[in-house]
N, C-alpha and C. Protein backbone atom coordinates (compact mmCIF):
# COMPACT_ATOMS: atom_id res chain seq x y z
N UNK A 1 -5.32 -24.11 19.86
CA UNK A 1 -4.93 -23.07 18.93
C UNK A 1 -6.00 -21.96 18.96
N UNK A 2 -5.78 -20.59 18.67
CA UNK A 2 -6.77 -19.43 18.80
C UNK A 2 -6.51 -19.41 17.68
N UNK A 3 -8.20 -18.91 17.23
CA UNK A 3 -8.43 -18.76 15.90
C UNK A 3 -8.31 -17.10 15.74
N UNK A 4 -8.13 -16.80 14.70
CA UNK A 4 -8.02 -15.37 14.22
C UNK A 4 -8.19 -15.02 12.45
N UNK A 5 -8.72 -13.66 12.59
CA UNK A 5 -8.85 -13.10 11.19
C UNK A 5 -7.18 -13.23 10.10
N UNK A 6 -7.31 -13.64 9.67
CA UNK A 6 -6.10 -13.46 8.55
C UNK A 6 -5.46 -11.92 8.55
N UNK A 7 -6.74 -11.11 7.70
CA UNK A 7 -6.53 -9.69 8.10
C UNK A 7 -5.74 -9.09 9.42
N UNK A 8 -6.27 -9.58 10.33
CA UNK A 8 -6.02 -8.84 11.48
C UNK A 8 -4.78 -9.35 11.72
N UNK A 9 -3.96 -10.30 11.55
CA UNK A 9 -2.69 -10.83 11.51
C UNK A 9 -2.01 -9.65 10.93
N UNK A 10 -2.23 -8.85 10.29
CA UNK A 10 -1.15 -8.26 9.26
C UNK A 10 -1.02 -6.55 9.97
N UNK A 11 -2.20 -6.86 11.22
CA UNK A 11 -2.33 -5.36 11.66
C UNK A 11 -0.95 -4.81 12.41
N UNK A 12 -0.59 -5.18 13.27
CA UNK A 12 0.83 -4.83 13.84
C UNK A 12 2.00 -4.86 12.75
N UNK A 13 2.13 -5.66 12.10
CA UNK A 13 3.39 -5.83 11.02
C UNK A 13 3.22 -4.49 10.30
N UNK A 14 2.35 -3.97 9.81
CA UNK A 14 2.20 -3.21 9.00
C UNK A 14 1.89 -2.17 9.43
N UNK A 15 1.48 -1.68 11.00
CA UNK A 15 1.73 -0.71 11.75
C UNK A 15 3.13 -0.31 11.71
N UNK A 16 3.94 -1.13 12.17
CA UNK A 16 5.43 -1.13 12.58
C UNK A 16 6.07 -0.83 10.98
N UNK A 17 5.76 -1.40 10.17
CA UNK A 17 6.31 -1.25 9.22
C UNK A 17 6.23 0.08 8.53
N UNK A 18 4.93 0.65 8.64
CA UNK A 18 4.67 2.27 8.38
C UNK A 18 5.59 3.12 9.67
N UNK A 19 5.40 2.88 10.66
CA UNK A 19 6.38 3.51 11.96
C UNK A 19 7.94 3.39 11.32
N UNK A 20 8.50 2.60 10.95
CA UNK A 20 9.70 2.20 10.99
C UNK A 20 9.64 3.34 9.36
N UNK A 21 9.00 3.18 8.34
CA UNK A 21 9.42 3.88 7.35
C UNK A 21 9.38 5.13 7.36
N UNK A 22 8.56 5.84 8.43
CA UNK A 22 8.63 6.77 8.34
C UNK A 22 9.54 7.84 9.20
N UNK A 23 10.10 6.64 10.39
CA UNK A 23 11.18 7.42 11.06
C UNK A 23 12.32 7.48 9.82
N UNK A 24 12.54 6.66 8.88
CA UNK A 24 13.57 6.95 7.75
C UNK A 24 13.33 8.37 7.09
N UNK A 25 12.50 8.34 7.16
CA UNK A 25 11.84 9.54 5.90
C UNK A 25 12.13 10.98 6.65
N UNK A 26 12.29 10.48 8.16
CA UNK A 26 12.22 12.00 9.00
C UNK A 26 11.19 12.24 9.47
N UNK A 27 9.69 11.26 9.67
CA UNK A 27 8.59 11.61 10.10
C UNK A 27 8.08 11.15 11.11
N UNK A 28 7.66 11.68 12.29
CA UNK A 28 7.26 10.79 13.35
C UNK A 28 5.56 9.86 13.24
N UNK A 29 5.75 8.68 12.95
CA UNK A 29 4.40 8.19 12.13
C UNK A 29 3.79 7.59 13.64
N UNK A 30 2.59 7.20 14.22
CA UNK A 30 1.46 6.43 15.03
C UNK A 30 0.49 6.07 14.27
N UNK A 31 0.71 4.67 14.30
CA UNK A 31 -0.88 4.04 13.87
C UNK A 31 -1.53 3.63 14.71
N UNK A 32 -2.77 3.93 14.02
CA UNK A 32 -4.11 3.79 15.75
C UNK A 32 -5.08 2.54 14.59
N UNK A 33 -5.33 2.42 15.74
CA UNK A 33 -6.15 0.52 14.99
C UNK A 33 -7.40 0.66 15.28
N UNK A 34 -8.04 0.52 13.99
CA UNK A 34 -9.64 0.47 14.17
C UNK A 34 -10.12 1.76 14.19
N UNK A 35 -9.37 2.28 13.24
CA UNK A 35 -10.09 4.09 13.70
C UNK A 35 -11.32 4.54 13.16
N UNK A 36 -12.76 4.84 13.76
CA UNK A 36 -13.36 5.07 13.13
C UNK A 36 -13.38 6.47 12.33
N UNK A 37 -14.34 6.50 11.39
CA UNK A 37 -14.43 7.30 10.67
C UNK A 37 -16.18 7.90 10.46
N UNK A 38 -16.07 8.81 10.98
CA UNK A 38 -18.21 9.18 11.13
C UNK A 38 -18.61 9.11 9.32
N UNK A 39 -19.55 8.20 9.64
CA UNK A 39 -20.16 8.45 8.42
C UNK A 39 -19.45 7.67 6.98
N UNK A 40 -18.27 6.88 7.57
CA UNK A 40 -17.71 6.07 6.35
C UNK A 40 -17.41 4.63 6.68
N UNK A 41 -16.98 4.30 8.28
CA UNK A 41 -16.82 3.14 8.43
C UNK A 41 -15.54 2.82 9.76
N UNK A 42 -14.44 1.77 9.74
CA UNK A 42 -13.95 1.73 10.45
C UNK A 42 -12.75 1.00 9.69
N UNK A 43 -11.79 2.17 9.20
CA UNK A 43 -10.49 1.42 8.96
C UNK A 43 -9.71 0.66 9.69
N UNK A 44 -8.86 -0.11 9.38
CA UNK A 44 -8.09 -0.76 10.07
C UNK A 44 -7.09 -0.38 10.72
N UNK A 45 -6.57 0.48 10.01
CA UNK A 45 -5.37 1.67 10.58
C UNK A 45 -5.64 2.86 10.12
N UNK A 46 -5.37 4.06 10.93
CA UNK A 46 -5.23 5.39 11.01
C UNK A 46 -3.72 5.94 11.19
N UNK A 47 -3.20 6.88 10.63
CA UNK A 47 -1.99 7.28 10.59
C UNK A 47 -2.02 8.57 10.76
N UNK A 48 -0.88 8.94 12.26
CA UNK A 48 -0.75 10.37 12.27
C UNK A 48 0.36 10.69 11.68
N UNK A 49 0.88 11.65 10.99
CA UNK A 49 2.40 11.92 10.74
C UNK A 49 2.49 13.29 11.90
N UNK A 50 3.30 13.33 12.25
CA UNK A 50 3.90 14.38 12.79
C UNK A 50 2.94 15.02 13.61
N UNK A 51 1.62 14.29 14.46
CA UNK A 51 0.96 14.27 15.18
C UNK A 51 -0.38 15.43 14.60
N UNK A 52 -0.20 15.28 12.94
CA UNK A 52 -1.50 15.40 12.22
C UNK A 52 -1.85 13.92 11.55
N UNK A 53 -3.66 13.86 11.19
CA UNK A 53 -3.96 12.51 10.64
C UNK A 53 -3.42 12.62 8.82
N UNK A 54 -2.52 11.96 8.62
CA UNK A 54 -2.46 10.96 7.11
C UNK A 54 -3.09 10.98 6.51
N UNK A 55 -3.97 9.98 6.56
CA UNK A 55 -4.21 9.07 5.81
C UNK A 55 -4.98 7.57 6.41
N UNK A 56 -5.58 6.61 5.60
CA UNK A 56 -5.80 5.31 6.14
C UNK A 56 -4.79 4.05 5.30
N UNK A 57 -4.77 2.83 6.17
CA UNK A 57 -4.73 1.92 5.31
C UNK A 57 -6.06 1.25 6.05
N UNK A 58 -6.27 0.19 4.86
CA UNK A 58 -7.09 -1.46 5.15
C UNK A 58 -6.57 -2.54 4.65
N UNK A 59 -6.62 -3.11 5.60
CA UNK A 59 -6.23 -4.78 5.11
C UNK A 59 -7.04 -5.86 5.04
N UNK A 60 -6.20 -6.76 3.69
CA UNK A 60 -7.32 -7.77 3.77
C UNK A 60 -6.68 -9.10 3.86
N UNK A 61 -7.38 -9.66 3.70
CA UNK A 61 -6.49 -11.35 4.02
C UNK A 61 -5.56 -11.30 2.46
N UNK A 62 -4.16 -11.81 3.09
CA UNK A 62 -3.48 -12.41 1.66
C UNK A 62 -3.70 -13.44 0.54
N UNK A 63 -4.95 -13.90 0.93
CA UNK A 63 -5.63 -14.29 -0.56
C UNK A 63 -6.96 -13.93 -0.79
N UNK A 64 -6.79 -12.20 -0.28
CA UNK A 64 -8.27 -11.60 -0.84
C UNK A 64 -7.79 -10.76 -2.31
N UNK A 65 -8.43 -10.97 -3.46
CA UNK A 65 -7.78 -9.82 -4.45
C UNK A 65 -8.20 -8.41 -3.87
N UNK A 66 -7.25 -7.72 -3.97
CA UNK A 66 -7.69 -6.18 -3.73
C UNK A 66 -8.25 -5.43 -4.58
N UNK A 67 -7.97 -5.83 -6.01
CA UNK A 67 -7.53 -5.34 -7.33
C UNK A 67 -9.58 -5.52 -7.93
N UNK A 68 -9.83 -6.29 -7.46
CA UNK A 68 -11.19 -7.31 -7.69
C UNK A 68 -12.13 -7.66 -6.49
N UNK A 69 -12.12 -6.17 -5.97
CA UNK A 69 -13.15 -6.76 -4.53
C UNK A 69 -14.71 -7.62 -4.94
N UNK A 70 -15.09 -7.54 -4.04
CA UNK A 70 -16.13 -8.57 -3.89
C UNK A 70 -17.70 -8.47 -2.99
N UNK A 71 -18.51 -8.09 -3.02
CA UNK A 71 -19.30 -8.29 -1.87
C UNK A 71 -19.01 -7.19 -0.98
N UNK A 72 -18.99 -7.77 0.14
CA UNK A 72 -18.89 -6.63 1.25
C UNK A 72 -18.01 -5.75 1.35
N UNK A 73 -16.69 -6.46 0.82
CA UNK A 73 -15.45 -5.76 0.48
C UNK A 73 -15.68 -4.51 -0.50
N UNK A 74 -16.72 -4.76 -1.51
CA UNK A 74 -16.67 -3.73 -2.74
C UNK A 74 -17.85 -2.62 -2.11
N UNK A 75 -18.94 -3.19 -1.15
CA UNK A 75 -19.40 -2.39 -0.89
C UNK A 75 -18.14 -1.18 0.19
N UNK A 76 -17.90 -1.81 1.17
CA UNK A 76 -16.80 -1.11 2.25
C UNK A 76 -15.67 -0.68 1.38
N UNK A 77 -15.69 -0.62 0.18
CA UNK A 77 -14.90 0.05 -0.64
C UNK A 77 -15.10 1.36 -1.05
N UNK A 78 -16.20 1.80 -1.57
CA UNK A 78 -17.19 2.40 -1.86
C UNK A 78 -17.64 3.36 -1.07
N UNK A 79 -17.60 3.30 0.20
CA UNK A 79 -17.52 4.28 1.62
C UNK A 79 -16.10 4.87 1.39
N UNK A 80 -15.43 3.63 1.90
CA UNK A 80 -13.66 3.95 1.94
C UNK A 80 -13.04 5.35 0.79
N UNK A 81 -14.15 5.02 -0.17
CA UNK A 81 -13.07 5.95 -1.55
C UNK A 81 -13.33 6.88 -1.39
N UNK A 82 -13.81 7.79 -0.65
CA UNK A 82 -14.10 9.28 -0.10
C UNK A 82 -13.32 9.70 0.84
N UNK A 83 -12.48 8.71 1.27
CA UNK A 83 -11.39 9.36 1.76
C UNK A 83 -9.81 9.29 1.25
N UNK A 84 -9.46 10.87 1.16
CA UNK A 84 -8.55 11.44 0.37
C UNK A 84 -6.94 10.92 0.26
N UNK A 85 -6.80 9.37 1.46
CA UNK A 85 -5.41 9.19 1.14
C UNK A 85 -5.65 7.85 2.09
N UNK A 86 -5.34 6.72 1.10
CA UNK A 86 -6.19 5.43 1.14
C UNK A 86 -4.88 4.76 0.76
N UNK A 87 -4.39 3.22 1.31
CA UNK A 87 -4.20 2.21 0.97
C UNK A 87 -4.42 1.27 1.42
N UNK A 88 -5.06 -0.01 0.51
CA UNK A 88 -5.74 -1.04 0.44
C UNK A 88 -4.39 -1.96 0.45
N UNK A 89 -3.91 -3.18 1.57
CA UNK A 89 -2.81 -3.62 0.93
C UNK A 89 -3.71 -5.27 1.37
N UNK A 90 -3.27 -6.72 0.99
CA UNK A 90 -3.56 -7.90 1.81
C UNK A 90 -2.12 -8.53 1.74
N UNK A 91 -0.76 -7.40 2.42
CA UNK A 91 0.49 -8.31 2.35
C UNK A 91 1.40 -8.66 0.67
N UNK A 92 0.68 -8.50 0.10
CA UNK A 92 1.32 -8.88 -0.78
C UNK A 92 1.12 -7.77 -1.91
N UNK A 93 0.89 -7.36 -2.14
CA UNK A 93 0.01 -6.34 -3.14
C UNK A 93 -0.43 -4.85 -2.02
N UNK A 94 -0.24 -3.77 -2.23
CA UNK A 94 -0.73 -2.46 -1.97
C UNK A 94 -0.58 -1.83 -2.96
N UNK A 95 -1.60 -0.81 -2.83
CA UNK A 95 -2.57 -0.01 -4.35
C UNK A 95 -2.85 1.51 -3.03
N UNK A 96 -2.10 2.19 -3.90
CA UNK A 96 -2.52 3.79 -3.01
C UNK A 96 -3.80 4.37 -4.08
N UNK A 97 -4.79 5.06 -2.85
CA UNK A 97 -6.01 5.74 -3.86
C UNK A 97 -5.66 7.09 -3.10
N UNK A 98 -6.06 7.91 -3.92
CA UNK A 98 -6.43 9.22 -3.91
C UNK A 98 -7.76 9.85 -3.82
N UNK A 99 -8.58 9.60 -2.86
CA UNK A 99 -10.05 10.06 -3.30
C UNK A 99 -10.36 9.17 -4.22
N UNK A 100 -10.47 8.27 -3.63
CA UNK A 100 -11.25 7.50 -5.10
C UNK A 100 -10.03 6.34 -6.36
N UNK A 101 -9.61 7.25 -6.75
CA UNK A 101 -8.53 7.80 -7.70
C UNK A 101 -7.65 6.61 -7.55
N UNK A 102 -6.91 5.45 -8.15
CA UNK A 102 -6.01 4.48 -7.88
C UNK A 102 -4.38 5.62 -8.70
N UNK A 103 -3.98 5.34 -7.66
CA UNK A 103 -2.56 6.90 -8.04
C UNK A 103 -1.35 5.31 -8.43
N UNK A 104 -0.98 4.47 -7.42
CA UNK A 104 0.06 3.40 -8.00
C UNK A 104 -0.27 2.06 -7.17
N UNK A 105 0.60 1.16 -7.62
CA UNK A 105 0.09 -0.42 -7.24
C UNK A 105 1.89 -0.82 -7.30
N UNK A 106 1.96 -1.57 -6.03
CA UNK A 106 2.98 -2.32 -5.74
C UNK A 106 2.34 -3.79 -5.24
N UNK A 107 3.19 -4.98 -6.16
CA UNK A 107 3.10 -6.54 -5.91
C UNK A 107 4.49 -6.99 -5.74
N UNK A 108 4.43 -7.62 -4.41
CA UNK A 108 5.55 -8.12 -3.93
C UNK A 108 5.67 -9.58 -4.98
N UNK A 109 7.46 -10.12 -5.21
CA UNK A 109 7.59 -11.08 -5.99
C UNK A 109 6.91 -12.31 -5.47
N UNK A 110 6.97 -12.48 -3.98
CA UNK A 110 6.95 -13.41 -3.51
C UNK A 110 5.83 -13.12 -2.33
N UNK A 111 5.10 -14.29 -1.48
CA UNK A 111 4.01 -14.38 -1.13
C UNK A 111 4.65 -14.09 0.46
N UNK A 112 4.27 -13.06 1.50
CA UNK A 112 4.72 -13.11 2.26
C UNK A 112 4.48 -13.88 3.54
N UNK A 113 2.95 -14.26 3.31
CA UNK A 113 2.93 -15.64 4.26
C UNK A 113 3.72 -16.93 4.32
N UNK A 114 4.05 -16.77 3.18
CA UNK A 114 5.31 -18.39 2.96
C UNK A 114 6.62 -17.94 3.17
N UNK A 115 6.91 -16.95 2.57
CA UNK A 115 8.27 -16.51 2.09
C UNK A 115 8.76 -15.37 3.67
N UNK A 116 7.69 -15.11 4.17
CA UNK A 116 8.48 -13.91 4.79
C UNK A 116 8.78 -12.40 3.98
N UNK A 117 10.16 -12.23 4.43
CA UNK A 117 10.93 -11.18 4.54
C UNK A 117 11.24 -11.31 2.92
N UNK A 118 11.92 -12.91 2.65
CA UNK A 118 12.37 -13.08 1.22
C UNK A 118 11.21 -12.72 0.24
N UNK A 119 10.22 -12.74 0.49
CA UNK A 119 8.95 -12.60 -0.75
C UNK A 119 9.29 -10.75 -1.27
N UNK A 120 10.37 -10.47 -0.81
CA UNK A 120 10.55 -8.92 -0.86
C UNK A 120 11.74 -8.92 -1.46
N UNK A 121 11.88 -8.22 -3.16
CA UNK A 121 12.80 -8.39 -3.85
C UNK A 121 13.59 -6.60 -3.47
N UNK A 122 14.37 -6.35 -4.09
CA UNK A 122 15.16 -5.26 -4.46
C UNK A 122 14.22 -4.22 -4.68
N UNK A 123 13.70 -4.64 -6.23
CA UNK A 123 12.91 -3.77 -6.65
C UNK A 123 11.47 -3.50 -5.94
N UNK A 124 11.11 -4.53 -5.14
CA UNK A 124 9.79 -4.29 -4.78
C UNK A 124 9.92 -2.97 -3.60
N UNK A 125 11.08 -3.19 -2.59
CA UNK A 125 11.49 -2.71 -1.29
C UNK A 125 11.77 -0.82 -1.90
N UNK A 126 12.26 -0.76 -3.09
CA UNK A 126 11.77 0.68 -3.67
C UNK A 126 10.65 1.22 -4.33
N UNK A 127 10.17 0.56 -4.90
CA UNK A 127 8.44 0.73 -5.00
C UNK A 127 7.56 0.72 -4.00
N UNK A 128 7.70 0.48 -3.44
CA UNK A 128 7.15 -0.04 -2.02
C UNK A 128 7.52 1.38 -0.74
N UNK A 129 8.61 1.57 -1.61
CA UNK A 129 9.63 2.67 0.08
C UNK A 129 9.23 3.86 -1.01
N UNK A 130 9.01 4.33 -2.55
CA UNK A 130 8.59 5.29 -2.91
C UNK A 130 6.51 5.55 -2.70
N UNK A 131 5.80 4.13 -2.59
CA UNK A 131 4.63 4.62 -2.55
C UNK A 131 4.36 4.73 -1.46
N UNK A 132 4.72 4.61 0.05
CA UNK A 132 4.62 4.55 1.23
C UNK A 132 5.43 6.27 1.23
N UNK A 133 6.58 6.96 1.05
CA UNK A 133 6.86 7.73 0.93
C UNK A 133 5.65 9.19 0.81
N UNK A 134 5.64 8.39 -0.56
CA UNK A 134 4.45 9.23 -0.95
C UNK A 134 3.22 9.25 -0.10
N UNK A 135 2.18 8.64 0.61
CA UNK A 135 1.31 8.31 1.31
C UNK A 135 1.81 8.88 2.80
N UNK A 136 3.08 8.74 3.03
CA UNK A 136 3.08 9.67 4.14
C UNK A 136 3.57 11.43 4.39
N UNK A 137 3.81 11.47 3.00
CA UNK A 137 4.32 12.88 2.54
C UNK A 137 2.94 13.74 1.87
N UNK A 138 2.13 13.11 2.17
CA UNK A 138 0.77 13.71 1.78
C UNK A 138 0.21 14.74 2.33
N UNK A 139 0.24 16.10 1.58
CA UNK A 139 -0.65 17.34 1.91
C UNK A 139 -2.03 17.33 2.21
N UNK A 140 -3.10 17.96 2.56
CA UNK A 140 -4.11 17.68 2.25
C UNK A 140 -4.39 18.97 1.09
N UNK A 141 -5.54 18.53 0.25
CA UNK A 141 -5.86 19.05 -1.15
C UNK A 141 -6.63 20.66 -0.82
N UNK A 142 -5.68 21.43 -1.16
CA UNK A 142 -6.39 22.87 -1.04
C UNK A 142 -7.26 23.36 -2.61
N UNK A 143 -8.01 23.65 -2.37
CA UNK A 143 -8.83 23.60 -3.55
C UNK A 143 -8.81 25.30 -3.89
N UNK A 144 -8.29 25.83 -5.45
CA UNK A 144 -8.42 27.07 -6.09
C UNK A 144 -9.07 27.52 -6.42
N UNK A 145 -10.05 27.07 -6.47
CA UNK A 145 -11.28 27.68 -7.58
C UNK A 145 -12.83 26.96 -6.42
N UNK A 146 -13.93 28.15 -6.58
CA UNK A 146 -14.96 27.17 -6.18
C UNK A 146 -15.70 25.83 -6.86
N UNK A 147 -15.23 25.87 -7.91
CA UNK A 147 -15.68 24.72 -8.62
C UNK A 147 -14.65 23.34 -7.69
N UNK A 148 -13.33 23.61 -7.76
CA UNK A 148 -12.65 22.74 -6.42
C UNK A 148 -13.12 22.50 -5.45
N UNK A 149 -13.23 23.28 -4.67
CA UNK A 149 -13.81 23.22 -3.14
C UNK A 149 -15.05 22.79 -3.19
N UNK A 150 -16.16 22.51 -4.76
CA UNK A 150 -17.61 21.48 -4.84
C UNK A 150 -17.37 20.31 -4.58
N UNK A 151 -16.34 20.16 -6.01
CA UNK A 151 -15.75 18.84 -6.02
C UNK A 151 -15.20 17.95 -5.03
N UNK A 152 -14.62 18.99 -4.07
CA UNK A 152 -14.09 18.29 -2.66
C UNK A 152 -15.14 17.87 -2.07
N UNK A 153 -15.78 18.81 -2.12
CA UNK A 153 -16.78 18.61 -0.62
C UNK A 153 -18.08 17.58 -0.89
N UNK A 154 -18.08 17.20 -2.39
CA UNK A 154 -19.51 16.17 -2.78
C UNK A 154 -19.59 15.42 -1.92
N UNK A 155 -18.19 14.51 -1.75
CA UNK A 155 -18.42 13.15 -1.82
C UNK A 155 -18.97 13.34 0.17
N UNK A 156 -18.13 14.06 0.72
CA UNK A 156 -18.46 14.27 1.90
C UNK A 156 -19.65 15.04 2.43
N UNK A 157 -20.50 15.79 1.63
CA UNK A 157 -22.03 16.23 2.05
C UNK A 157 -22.80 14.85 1.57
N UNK A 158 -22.19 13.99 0.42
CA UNK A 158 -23.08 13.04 0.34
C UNK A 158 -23.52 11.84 1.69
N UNK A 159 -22.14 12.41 2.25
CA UNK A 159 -21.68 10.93 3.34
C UNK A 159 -23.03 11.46 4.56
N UNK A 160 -22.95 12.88 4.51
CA UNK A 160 -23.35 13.73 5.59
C UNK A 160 -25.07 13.90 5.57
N UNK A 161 -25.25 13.86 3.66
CA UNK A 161 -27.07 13.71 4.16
C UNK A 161 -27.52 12.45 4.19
N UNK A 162 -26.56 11.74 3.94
CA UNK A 162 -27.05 9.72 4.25
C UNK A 162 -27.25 9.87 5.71
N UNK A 163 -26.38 10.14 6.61
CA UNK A 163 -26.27 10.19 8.38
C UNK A 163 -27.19 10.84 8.53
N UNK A 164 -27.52 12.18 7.90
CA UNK A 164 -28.68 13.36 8.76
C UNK A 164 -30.38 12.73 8.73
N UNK A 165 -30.13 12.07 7.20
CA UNK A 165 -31.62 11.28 6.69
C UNK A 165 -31.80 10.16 7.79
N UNK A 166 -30.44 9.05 7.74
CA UNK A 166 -30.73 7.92 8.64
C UNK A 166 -31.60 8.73 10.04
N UNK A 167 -30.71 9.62 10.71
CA UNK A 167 -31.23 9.97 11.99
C UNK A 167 -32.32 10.82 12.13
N UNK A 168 -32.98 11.47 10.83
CA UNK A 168 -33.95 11.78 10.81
C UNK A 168 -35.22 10.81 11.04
N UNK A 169 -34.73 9.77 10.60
CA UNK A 169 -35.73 8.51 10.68
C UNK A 169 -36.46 8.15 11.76
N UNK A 170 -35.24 8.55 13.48
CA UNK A 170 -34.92 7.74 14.28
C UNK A 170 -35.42 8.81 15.39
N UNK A 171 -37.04 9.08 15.67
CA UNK A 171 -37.12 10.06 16.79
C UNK A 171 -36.74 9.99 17.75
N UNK A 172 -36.25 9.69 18.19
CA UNK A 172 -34.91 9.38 19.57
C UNK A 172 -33.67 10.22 19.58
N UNK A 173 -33.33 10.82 17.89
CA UNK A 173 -32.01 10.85 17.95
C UNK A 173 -31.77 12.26 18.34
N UNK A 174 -30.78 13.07 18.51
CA UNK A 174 -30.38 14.09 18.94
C UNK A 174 -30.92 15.42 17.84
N UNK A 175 -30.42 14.49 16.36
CA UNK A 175 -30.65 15.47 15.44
C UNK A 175 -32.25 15.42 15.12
N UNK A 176 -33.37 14.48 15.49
CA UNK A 176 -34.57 14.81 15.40
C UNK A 176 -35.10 15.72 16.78
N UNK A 177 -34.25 15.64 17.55
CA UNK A 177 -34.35 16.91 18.48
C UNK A 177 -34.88 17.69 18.20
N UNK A 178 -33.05 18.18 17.78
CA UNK A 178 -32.99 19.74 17.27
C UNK A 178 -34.40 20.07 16.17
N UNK A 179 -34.69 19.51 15.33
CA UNK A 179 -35.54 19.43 14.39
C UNK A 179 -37.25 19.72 14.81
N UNK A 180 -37.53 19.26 16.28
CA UNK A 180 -38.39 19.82 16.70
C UNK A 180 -38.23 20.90 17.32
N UNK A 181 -37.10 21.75 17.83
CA UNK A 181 -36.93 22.41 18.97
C UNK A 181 -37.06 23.60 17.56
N UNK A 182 -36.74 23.48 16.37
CA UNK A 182 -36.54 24.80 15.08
C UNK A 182 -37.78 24.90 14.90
N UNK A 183 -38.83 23.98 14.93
CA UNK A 183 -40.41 24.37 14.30
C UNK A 183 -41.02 25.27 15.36
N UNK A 184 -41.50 26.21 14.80
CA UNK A 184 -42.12 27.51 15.87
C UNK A 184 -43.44 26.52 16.09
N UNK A 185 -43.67 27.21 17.78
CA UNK A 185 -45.27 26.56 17.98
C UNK A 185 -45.83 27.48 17.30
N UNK A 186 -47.10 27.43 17.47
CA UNK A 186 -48.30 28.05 16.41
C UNK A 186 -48.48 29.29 16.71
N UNK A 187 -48.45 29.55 18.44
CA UNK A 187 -48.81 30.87 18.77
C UNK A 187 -47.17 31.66 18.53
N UNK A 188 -46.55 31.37 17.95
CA UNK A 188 -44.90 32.55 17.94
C UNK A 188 -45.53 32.56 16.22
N UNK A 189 -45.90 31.92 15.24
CA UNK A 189 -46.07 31.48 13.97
C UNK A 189 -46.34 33.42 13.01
């Protein structure tokens, strides 16, 4: 028998399953697996709609709470919430974020590792087909005011002087390069 992540079990199903909902919707959806992200981490899925990027999901094993991360999970959460169109699902349960922001939460009746297809009631398959809807009908956030366009941009200059500091650290790196190549020698001074 090959052993495998729980998580990673749920990666194709739920590729296909975003593909398949969104050709309903009228949208041409691709999920790309493992997409990184500079400076935040490496989702599990990446979503283009209409051959612009979405959005992410992540998955976790179907008996991880999502609702109640944990450890590494809450830390890799915590990266994750800076980006503007997020769902966290482990199969049974998906929770759309907004920046941060928890916008709605769908729980399937039934457990879909046991149950399958049946763990999917009536009502869940429209909650479910309206928050996926939503998540792929997603604008990105134009900001009115400069006080907006701060607010946008915190969380992502924060992401950006964590990376510039790390590689400042690291005289090897490209950006401690540049950093010597800006200091005038003495005789230009």
């Amino acid at each position: 028998m090959v052993a495998a992540q729980q998580e990673d079990q749920l990666k194709s199903p739920t590729g296909k399953l975003l593909s398949e909902c969104g050709g309903e919707f009228g949208l041409d959806v691709l999920s790309r697996f493992e997409a990184p992200v500079e400076g935040v981490g490496r989702p599990d899925i990446a979503l283009d709609v209409d051959g612009l990027l979405c959005g992410y999901v992540e998955l976790k094993a179907p008996d991880v709470s999502i609702r109640n991360l944990r450890g590494r999970d809450r830390e890799q959460f915590k990266k994750f919430s800076s980006l503007p169109n997020l769902i966290y699902t482990n199969g049974n349960e998906w929770i759309l974020y907004r920046s941060g922001e928890r916008e709605s939460t769908v729980r399937l009746s039934g457990d879909v590792t046991v149950e399958g297809p049946a763990a999917v009631d009536e009502r869940n398959a429209e909650e479910l087909s309206a928050m996926l809807r939503d998540f792929l009908a997603w604008d990105p956030i134009v900001p009115s005011s400069p006080r907006d366009l701060a607010a946008l941009l915190a969380p992502l200059c924060h992401l950006l002087r964590d990376d510039v500091t790390q590689a400042l650290s690291n005289p090897e790196s490209a950006i401690s390069e540049l950093a010597r190549e800006w200091v005038l020698p003495d005789s230009m001074s």
